[in-house]
Structures are given as C-alpha cells and as structure tokens.
Protein backbone atom coordinates (compact mmCIF):
# COMPACT_ATOMS: atom_id res chain seq x y z
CA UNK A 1 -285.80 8.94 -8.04
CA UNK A 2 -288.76 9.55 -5.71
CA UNK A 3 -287.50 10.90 -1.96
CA UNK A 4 -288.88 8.60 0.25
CA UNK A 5 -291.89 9.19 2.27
CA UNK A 6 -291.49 10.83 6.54
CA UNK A 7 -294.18 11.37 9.15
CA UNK A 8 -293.89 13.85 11.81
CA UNK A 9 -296.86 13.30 14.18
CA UNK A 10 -295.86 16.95 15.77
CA UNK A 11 -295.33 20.56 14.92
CA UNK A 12 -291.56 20.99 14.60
CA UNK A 13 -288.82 23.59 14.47
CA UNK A 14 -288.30 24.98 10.84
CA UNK A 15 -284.56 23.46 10.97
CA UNK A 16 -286.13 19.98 11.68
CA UNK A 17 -288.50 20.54 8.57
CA UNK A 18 -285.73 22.09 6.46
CA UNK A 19 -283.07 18.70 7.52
CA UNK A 20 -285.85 16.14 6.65
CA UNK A 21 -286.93 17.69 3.57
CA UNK A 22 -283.54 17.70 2.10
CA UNK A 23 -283.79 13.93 2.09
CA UNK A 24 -287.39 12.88 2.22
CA UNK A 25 -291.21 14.04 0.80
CA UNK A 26 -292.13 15.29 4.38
CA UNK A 27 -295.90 15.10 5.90
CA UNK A 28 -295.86 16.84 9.27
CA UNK A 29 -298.32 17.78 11.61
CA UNK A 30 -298.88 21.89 11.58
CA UNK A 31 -301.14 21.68 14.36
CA UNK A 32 -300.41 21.27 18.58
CA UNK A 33 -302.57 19.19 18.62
CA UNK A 34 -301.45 15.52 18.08
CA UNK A 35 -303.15 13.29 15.08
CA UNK A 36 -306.07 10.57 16.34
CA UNK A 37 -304.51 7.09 16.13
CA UNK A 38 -306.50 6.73 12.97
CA UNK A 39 -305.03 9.61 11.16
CA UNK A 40 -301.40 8.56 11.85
CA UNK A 41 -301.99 5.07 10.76
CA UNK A 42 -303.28 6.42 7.44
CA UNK A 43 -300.43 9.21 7.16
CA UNK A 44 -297.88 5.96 7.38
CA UNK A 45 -299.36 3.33 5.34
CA UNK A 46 -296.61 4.50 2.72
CA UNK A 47 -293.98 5.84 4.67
CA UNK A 48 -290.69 5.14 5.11
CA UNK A 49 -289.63 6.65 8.38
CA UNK A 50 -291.79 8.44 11.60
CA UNK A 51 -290.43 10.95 14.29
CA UNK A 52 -292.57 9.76 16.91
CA UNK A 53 -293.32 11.55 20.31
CA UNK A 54 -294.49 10.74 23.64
CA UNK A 55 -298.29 11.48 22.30
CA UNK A 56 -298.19 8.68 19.58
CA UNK A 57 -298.31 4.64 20.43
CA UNK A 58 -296.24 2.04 17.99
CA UNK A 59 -297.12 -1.40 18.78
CA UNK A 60 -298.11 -4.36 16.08
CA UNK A 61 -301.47 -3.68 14.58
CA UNK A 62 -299.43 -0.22 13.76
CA UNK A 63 -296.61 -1.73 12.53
CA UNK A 64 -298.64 -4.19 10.34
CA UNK A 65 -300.87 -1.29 8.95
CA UNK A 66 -297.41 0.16 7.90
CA UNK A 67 -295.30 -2.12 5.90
CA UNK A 68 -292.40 0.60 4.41
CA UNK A 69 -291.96 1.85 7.68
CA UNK A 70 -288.05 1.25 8.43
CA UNK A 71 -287.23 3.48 11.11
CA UNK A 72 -288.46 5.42 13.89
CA UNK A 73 -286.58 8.24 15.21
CA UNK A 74 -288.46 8.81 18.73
CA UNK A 75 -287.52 12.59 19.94
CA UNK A 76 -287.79 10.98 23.53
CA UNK A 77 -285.10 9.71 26.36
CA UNK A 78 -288.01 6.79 27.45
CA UNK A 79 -289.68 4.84 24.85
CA UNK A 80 -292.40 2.94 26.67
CA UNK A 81 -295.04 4.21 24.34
CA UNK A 82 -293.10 1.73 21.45
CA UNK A 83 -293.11 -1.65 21.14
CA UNK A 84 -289.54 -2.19 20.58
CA UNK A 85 -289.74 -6.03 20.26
CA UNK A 86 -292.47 -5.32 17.56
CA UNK A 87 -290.19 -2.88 15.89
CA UNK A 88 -287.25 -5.18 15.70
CA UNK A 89 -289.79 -8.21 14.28
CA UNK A 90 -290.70 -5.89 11.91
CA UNK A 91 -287.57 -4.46 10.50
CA UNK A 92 -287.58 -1.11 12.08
CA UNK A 93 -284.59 0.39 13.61
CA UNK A 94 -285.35 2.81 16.64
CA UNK A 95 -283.57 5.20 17.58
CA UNK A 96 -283.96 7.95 21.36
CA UNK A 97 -282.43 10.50 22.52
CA UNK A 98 -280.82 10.07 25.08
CA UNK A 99 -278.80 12.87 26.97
CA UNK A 100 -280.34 16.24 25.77
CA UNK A 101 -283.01 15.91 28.42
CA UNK A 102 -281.15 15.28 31.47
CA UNK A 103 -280.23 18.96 32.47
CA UNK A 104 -283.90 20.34 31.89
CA UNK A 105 -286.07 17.44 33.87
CA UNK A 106 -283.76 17.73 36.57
CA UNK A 107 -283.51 21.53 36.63
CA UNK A 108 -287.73 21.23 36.92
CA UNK A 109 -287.74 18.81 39.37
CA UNK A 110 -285.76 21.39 41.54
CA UNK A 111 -288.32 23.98 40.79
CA UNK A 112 -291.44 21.85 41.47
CA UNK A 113 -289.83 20.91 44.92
CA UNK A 114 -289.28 24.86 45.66
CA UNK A 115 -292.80 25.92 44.33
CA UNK A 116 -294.58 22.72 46.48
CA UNK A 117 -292.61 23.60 49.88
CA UNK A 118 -292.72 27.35 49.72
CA UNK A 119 -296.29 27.82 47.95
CA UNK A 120 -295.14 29.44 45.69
CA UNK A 121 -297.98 28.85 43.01
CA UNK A 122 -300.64 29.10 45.85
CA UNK A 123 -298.82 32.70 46.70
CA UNK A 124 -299.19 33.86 43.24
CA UNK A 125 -302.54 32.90 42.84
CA UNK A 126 -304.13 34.72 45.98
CA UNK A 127 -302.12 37.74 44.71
CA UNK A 128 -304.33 37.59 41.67
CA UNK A 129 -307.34 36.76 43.22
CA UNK A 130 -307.48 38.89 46.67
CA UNK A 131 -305.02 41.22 45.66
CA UNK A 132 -301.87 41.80 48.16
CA UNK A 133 -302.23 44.66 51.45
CA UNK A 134 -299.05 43.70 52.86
CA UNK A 135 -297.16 40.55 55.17
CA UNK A 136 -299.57 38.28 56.75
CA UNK A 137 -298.46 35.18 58.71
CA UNK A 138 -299.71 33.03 56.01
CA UNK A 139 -298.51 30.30 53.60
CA UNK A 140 -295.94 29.29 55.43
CA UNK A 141 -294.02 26.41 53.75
CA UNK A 142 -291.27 23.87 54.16
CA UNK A 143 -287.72 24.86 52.60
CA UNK A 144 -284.77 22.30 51.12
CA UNK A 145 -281.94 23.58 53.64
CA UNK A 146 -281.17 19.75 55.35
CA UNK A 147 -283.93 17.93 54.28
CA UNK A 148 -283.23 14.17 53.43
CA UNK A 149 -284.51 13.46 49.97
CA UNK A 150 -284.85 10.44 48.31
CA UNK A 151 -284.10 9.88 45.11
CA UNK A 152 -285.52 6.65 43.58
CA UNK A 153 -283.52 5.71 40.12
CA UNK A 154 -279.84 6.89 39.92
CA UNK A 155 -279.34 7.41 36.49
CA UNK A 156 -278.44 10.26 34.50
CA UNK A 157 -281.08 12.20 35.67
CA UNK A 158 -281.08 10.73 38.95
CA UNK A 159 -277.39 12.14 39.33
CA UNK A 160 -278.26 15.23 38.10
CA UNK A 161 -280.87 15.88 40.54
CA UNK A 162 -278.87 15.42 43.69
CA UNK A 163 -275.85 17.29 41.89
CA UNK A 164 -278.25 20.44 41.79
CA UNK A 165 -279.01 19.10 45.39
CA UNK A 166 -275.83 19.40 46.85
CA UNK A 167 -276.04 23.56 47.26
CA UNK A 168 -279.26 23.26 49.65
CA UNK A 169 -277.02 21.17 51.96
CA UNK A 170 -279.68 18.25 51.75
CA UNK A 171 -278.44 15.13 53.12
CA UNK A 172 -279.14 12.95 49.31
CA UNK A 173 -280.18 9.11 49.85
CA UNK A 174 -280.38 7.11 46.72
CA UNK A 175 -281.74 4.03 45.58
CA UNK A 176 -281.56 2.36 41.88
CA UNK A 177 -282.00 -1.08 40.94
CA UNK A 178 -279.06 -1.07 37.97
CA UNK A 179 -276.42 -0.01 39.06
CA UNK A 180 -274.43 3.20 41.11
CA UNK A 181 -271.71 5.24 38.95
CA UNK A 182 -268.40 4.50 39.53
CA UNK A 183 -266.36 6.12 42.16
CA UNK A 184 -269.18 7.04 43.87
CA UNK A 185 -270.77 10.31 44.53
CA UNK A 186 -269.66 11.32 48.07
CA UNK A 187 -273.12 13.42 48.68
CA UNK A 188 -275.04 10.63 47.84
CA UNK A 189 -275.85 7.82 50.32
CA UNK A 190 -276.85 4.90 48.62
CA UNK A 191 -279.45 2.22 50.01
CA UNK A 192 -282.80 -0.09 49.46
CA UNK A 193 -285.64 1.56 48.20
CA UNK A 194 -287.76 0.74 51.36
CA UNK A 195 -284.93 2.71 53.45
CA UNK A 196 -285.14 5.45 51.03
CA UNK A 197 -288.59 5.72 51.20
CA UNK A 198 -289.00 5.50 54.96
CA UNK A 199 -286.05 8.12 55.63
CA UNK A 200 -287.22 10.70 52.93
CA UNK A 201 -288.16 13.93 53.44
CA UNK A 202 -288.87 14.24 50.35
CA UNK A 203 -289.24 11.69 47.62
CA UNK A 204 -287.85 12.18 43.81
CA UNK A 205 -289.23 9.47 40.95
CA UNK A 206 -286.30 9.41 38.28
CA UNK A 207 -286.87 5.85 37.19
CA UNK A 208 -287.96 3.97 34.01
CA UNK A 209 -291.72 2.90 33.55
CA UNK A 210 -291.60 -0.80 33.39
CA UNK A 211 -294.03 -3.39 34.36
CA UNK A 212 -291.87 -3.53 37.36
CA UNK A 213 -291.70 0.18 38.35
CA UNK A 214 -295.61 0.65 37.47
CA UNK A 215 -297.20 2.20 40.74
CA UNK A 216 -293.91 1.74 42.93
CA UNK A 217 -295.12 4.09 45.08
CA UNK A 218 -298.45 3.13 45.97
CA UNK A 219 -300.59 2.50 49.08
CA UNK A 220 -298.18 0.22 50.98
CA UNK A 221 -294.86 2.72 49.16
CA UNK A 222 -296.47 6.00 51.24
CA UNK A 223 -297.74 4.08 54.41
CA UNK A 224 -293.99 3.65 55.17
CA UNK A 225 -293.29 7.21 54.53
CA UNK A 226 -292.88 9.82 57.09
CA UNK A 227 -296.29 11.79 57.82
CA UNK A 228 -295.50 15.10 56.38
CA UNK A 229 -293.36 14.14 53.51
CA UNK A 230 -293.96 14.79 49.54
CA UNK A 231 -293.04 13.44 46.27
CA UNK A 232 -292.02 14.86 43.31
CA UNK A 233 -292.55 13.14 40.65
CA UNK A 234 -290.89 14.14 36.71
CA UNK A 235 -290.40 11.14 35.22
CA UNK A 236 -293.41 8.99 34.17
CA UNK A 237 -297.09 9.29 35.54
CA UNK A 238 -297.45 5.54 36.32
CA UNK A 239 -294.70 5.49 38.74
CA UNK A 240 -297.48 6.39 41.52
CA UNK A 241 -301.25 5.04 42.13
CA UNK A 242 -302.62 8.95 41.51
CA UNK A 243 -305.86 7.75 43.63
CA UNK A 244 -303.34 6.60 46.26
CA UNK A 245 -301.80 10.09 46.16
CA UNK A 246 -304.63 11.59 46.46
CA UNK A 247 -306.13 9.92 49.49
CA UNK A 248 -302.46 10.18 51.28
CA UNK A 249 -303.32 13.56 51.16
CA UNK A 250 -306.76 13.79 52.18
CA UNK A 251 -305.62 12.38 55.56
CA UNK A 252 -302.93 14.44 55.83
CA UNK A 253 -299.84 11.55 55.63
CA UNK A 254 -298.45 13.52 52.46
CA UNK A 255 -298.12 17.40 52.67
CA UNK A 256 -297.75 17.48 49.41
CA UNK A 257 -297.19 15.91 45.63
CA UNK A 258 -295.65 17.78 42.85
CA UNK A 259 -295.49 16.17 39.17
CA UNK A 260 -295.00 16.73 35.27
CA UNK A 261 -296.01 14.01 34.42
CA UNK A 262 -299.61 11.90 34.74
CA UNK A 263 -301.06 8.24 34.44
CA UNK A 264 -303.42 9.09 31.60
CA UNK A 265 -300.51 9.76 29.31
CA UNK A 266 -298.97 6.54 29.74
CA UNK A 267 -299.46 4.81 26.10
CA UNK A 268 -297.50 1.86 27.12
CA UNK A 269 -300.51 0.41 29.77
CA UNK A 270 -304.01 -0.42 27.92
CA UNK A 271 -306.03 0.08 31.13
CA UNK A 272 -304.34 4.09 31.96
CA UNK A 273 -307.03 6.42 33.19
CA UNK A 274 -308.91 8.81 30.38
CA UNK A 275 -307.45 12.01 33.17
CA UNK A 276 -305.83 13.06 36.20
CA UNK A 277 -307.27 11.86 38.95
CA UNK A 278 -309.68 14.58 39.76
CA UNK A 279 -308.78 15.21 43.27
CA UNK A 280 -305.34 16.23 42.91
CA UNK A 281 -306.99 19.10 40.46
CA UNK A 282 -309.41 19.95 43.40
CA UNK A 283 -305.91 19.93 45.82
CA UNK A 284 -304.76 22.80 44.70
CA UNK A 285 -303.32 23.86 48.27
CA UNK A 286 -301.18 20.43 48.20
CA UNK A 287 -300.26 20.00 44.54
CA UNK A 288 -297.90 21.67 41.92
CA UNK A 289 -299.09 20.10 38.75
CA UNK A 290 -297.38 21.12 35.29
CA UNK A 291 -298.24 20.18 31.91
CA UNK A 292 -295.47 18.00 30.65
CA UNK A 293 -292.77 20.89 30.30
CA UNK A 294 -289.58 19.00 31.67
CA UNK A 295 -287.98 19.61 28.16
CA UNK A 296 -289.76 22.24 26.82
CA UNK A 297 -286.48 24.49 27.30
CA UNK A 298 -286.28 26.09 23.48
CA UNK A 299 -283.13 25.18 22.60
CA UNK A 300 -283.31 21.54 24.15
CA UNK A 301 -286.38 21.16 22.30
CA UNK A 302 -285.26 22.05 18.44
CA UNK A 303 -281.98 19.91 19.41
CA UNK A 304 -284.10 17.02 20.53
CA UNK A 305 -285.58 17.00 17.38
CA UNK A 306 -282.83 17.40 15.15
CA UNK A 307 -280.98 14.63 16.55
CA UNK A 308 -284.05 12.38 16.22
CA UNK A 309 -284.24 13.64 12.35
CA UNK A 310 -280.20 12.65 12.35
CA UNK A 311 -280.85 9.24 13.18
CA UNK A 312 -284.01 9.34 10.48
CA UNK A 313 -281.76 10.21 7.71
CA UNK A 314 -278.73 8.35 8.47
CA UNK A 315 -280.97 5.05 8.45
CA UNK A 316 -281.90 6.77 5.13
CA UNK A 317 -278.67 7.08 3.90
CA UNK A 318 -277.59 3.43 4.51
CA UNK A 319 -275.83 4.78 7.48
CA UNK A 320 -275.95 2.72 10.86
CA UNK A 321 -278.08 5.79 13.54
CA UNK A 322 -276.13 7.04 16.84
CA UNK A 323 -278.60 6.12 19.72
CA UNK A 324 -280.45 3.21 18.19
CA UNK A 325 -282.07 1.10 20.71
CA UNK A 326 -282.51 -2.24 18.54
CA UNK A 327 -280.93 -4.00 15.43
CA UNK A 328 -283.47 -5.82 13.40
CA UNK A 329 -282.82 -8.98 10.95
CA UNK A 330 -280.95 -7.84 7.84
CA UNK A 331 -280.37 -3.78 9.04
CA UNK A 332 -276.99 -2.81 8.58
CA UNK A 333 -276.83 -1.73 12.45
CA UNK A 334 -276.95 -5.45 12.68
CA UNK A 335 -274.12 -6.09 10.88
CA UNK A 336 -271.93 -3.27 12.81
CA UNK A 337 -273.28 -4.82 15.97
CA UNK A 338 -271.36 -8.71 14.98
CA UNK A 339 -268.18 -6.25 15.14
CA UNK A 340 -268.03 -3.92 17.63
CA UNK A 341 -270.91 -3.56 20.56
CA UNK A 342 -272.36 -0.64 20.14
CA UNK A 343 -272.51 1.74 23.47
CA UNK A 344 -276.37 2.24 22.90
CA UNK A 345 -276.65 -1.42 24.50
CA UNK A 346 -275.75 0.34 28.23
CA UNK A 347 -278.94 2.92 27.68
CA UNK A 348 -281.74 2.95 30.25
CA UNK A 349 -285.35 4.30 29.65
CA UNK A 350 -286.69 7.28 31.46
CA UNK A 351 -288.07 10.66 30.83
C-alpha cells in the first residue's frame, strides 16, 4: 500500500524527517526560506497531512484547493494564522503545541527587558563602531530592581514571566481576561487592564491575538501610561498599533519598546502591513527588535517539531492526537470527545 502523502512547509530536524518518513512519502521544504502561498497549495493538492508554521496561512480557498488534507499538525502554541472553523468544516483535525514554548518566550522576554533598560545592544554596537578608550558617563539605562511591571495575559507564559520576575524584587501587577490560577500567586497583584497599564513601569504583552486583543495597546492604551515607561512585547505583533509605538516615542512618552514579534507577520488579519513600521528600525537608541527567536532554543525547537509530527502520525494511525484543538464530523477524536472531555478544550492561544 502507498504511504500517504506529508507537507512540511519548513526545514526540519533530521529526527522530524526520519519520524514522518517512517509513516508517510514526505515533501519538505530544504530551504529557510518559506514556500510562496502558491507553491504550498500545489505541494498539498494530494496530501494527506501538513506541519504548518507560523509563516504559512490555512483558511478555505486552501482547504478547498486541498481535498485529502486530514490533519494539520501546527508546530506552534497560537494558531491565529489557521482557520480552525474552516478546518473542522472540512474534516481536518488540528493539532498545537502547547507547553514546550513557555520557558523560552518567557526567558526572552526577560532578556529583551534587560537589553532595552541597560542598552545593552546600543553598548555593543558603539564598541564596534567607535571602538572602546575606557568608562564614560554614557548610556546610562533603567534597571528591573522594584520596578512595577505589568503583565497583560496571565497564562502559562504570563506566569512564567513574573516567576522569573520575582528575583529582581519587582512589585508584578497582572491582568488577564480568562481567568487567574488557582491559589493565587502571592507576587502577583492582580487587577483591570487599565490599572495595569496606568501603574506599569514596564508593560509585558503575553496575550492571545484575537479580534479582541488586536492593537490593545494603542494610542488611547499608552496615553494612560506613565511618561517614561516601555513595553515589551513577545507574543504577537498585532497586540500594539507599531505607528502608535513609534510616535509614543518620538515625543518622548515611551522610553522605550522591545519586541519579537511584528504586525507584518500576522497571517490571521488581511489588511497587516507588508514591514515593520520603519521608524522603530530608524529608533535604534529606543528599540530592541529581534527576529522571531522566542523558541529558537535548539532543543525546544527539534521537540516542537516532533511533537507536532506525533500528532501527524497518530491521526495517521487511526489514533485520536494529544493537543488537538478541534474534532471534525466523523474523526475519531469526535467520537472520544462524546466520552470523556478531552483537556485540550481548557487551551488558550498565544505565542
């Protein structure tokens, strides 16, 4: 019998490769470069599954191109770049990851914050360009040590943020729409997202992008901020109006705005900007800016794939996925799901 036919729209580990070829005639992408929307549609006219990535978009034109397609294994925690209604109308399971990338985003998030109030990048780089004769009383910064930050969205990586938190002695304010773990955190005060935002020293984005959470923190968001303060942002581009960032710190109201993440990468709205808004580029004396590297920890990465090729191949196998995130008509997920609720039902998007 025929294996049945996988797409891999990215350049993978060789144990992700070696898994998925056991079980399936494997196309993947050799290149860093991700395919044109053209060339994956044609690459998955025929197939049966996809290991999708935050570079590719799956919405209903896609899904109609692509009949076979039965399941998606997304090597992502968020999934707004996939039209999971679509999916489900169309038969395909999905499936996320959604706990490997916790530790990493918020371990970056702590490093932006450092490099953006010490200048640490703007340090390095007039080493390299004026080379270094000594101390000068220059560059001076802002530190952590009993700042209040904010912390918008308290879920995992929400919590994991202010738990690296608690060891600069930062008084931690919190604000998330869901729900706040049980028992408390007693270094976290919790409150509305307007009091978070006006008390913040600094301001930390760990939410979902949602049509609800799209440009949160806009113009009115950092008029009620304190002059001086700065966001961090490592969860989704959209979160912030980048042209309201950028004029907040024109005049000075911001001191600074760190992020991983950028509107133009956003798949999930059709009217995203082609690029980063072009003055934060030109800011470089207010800005850390990093290219999308909140996961790109080595082992994090090859286990973020492999568990998105697990849940490929057990949808293969006739086995119901850990970590799917629908049940479509007729799947046998479905039919588990009349029996027992499945714990993916609690899961949250995010980075």
């Amino acid at each position: 019998m025929q294996k049945k036919k996988i797409v891999v729209t990215n350049r993978v580990f060789p144990e992700t490769r070696a898994l998925l070829e056991a079980h399936a005639q494997l196309v993947v992408n050799p290149d860093e470069a991700p395919w044109p929307p053209e060339l994956l549609r044609e690459h998955c006219r025929d197939a049966f599954g996809l290991m999708a990535f935050m570079t590719d978009s799956i919405g209903s034109d896609f899904l109609a191109a692509c009949p076979q397609l039965r399941v998606i294994g997304a090597a992502l925690k968020g999934y707004d770049n996939i039209d999971i209604e679509a999916c489900t109308r169309a038969g395909v399971t999905v499936t996320i990851v959604p706990d490997l990338l916790t530790v990493p985003t918020a371990e970056l998030a702590i490093g932006l914050m450092l490099a953006l109030g010490r200048n640490i990048v703007a340090g390095d780089t007039a080493i390299r360009r004026d080379g270094f004769a000594g101390w000068r009383p220059a560059l001076y910064g802002t530190g952590l040590d009993g700042a209040t930050v904010g912390i918008l969205g308290f879920g995992l990586v929400g919590q994991a943020i202010a738990e690296r938190l608690v060891s600069f002695r930062c008084r931690i304010v919190a604000s998330d729409a869901a729900a706040r773990p049980q028992g408390g955190n007693p270094h976290v005060t919790f409150a509305d997202m307007e009091s978070v935002i006006a008390e913040a020293d600094w301001l930390v984005l760990a939410l979902p992008l949602t049509d609800v959470t799209q440009h949160i923190i806009g113009r009115a968001a950092i008029a009620r901020m304190k002059p001086g303060s700065r966001i961090v942002n490592p969860a989704r581009g959209s979160l912030v109006d980048e042209a309201a960032i950028a004029d907040a710190l024109e005049t000075g109201h911001l001191a600074g705005y760190a992020a991983d993440v950028f509107e133009c990468e956003d798949w999930a709205r059709d009217e995203r900007p082609g690029e980063i808004e072009p003055r934060l580029l030109g800011n470089a004396a207010r800005t850390v800016l990093t290219p999308h590297i909140g996961s790109a920890v080595v082992d994090v990465r090859r286990n973020i794939e492999l568990s998105a090729a697990r849940g490929i191949v057990d949808v293969l196998a006739g086995r119901a996925p850990a970590h799917a995130v629908n049940a479509p008509a007729g799947t046998l997920l479905e039919i588990i799901e009349d029996v027992e609720p499945a714990p993916y039902k609690n899961i949250s998007g995010g980075r």
